[in-house]
Protein backbone atom coordinates (compact mmCIF):
# COMPACT_ATOMS: atom_id res chain seq x y z
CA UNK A 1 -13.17 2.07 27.56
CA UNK A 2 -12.88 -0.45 24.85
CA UNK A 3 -15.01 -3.17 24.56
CA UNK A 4 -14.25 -6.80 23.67
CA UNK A 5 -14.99 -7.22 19.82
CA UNK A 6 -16.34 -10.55 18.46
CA UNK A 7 -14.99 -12.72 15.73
CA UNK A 8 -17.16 -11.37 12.75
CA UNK A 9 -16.07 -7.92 13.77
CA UNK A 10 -12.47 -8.53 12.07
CA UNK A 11 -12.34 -6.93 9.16
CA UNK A 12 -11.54 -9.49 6.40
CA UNK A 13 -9.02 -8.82 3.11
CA UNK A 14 -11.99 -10.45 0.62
CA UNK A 15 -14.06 -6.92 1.33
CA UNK A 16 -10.37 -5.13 0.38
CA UNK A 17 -10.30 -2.76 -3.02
CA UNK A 18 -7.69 -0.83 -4.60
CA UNK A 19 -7.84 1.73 -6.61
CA UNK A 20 -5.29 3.15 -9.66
CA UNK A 21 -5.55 6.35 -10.81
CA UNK A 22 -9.04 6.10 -9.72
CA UNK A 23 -10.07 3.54 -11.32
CA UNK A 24 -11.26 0.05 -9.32
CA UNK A 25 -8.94 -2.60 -9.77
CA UNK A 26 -10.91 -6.17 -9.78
CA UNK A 27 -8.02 -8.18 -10.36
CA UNK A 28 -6.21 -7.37 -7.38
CA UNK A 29 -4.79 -10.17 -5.26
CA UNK A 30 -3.51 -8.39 -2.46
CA UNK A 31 -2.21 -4.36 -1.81
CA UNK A 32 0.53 -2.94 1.49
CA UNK A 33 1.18 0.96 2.00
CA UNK A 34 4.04 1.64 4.78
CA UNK A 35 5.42 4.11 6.36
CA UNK A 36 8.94 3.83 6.87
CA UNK A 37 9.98 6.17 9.90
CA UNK A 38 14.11 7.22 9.76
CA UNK A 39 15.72 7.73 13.14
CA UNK A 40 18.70 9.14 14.06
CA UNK A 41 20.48 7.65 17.69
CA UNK A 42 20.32 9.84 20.77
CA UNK A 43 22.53 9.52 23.85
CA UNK A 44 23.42 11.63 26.82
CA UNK A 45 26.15 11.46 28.98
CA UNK A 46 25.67 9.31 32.24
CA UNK A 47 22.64 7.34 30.19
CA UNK A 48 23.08 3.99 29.33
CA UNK A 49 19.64 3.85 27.73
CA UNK A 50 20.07 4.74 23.87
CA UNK A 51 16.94 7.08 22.38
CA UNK A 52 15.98 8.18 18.80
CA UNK A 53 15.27 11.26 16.87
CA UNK A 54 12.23 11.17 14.24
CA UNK A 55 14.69 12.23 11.30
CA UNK A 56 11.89 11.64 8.13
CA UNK A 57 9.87 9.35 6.91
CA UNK A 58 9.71 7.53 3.27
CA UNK A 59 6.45 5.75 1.95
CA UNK A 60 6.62 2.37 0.16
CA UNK A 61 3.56 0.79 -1.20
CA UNK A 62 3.26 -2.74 -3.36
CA UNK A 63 0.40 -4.30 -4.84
CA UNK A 64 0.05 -7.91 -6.64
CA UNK A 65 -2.16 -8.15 -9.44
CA UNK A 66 -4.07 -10.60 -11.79
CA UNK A 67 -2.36 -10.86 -15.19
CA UNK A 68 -5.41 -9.78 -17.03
CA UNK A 69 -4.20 -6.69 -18.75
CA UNK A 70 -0.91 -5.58 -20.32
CA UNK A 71 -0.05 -2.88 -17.16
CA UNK A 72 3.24 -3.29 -16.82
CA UNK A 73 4.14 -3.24 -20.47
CA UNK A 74 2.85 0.40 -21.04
CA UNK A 75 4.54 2.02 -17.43
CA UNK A 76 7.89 0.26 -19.24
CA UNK A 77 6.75 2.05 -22.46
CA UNK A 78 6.72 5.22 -20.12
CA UNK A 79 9.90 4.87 -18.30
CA UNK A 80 11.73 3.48 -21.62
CA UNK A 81 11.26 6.98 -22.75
CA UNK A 82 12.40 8.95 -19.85
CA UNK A 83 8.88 9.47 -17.87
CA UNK A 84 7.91 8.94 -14.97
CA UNK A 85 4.03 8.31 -14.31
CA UNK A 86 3.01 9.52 -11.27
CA UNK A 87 -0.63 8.86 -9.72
CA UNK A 88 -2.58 8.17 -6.85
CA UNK A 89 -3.43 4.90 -5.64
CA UNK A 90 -6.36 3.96 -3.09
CA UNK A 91 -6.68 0.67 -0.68
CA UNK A 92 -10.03 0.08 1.10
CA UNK A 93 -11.44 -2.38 3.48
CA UNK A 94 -15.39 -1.91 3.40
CA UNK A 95 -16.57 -5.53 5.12
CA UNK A 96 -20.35 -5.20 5.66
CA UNK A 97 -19.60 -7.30 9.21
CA UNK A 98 -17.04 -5.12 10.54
CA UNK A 99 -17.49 -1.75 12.67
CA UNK A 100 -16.80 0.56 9.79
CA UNK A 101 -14.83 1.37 6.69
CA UNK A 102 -11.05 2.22 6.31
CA UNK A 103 -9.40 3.77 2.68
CA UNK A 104 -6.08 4.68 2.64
CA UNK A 105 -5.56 7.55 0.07
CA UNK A 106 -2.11 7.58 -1.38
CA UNK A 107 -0.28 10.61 -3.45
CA UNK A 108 2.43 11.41 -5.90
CA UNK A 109 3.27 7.56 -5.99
CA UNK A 110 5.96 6.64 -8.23
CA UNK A 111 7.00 3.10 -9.59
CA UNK A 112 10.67 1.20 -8.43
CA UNK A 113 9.90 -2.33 -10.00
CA UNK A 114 7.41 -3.36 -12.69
CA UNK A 115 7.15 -6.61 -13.18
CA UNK A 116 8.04 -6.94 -17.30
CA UNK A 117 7.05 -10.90 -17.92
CA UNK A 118 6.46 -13.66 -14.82
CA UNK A 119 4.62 -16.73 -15.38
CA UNK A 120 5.24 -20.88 -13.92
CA UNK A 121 3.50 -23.09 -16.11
CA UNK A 122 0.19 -24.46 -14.36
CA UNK A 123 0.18 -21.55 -12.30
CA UNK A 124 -2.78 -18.33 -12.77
CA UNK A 125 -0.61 -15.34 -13.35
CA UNK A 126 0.12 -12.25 -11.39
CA UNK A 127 1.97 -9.22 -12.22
CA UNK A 128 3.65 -7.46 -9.08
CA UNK A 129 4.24 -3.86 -8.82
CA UNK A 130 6.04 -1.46 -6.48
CA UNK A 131 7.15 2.17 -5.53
CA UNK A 132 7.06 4.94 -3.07
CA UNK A 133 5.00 7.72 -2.22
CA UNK A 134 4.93 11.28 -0.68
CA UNK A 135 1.69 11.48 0.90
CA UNK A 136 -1.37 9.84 2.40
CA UNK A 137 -4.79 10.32 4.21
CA UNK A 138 -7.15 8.33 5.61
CA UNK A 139 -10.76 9.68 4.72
CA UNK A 140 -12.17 6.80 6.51
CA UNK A 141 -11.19 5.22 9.62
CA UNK A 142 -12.92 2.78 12.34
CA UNK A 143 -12.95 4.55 15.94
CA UNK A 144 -12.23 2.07 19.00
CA UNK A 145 -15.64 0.85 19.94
């Protein structure tokens, strides 16, 4: 049976890392990996209740960075020329007051929006980035205490 965590126990987003291509990312302002689950609708006769068939599933991931480095303008460079990086990406939680670790490992991830040029005037810059992927893992977890 569970029992009833405390406050410092919630893991907090400061403590968060991601990773590209391996290498730490400092700059990083915030990072979301999904997994989009497709359905199909299934009925029977004499059921009024509607049900759903696992059909496939499709992984999107997004991260915001700092605009410290030029990122974006070499994947353009890339694409531009007709290829298309591919690389792994990591997310990680590792706060020293929570029960444990969690890292998301993410594979063959590809890249549907790069942000070219954003800025506001007054405003610290980000770059935002996007794409899918076609695998994950999580090498670390936190078990229900």
């Amino acid at each position: 049976m569970a029992k009833k965590p405390n406050a410092p126990r919630v893991m907090s987003g400061t403590f968060g890392m991601f990773y590209w291509g391996g290498e730490p990312v400092y700059e990083v302002n915030s990072f979301e990996a999904k997994l989009k689950v497709n359905r199909e609708t299934v009925t029977f006769a004499g059921d009024m209740t509607e049900d759903s068939k696992l059909m496939g599933t499709a992984g999107e991931w997004s991260v915001k960075i700092k605009k410290i480095y030029s990122r974006g303008a070499e994947l353009a460079k890339q694409i531009k020329q007709g290829l298309d990086p591919r690389m792994t990406f990591i997310g990680k939680v590792d706060d020293p007051d929570a029960f444990g670790s969690e890292r998301c490992v993410l594979y063959n991830c590809w890249f549907g929006d790069i942000s070219l040029m954003s800025f506001e005037t007054g405003k610290v810059l980000e770059e935002e980035y996007s794409g899918g992927f076609t695998d994950f893992d999580f090498p670390d977890t936190v078990d229900v205490q």
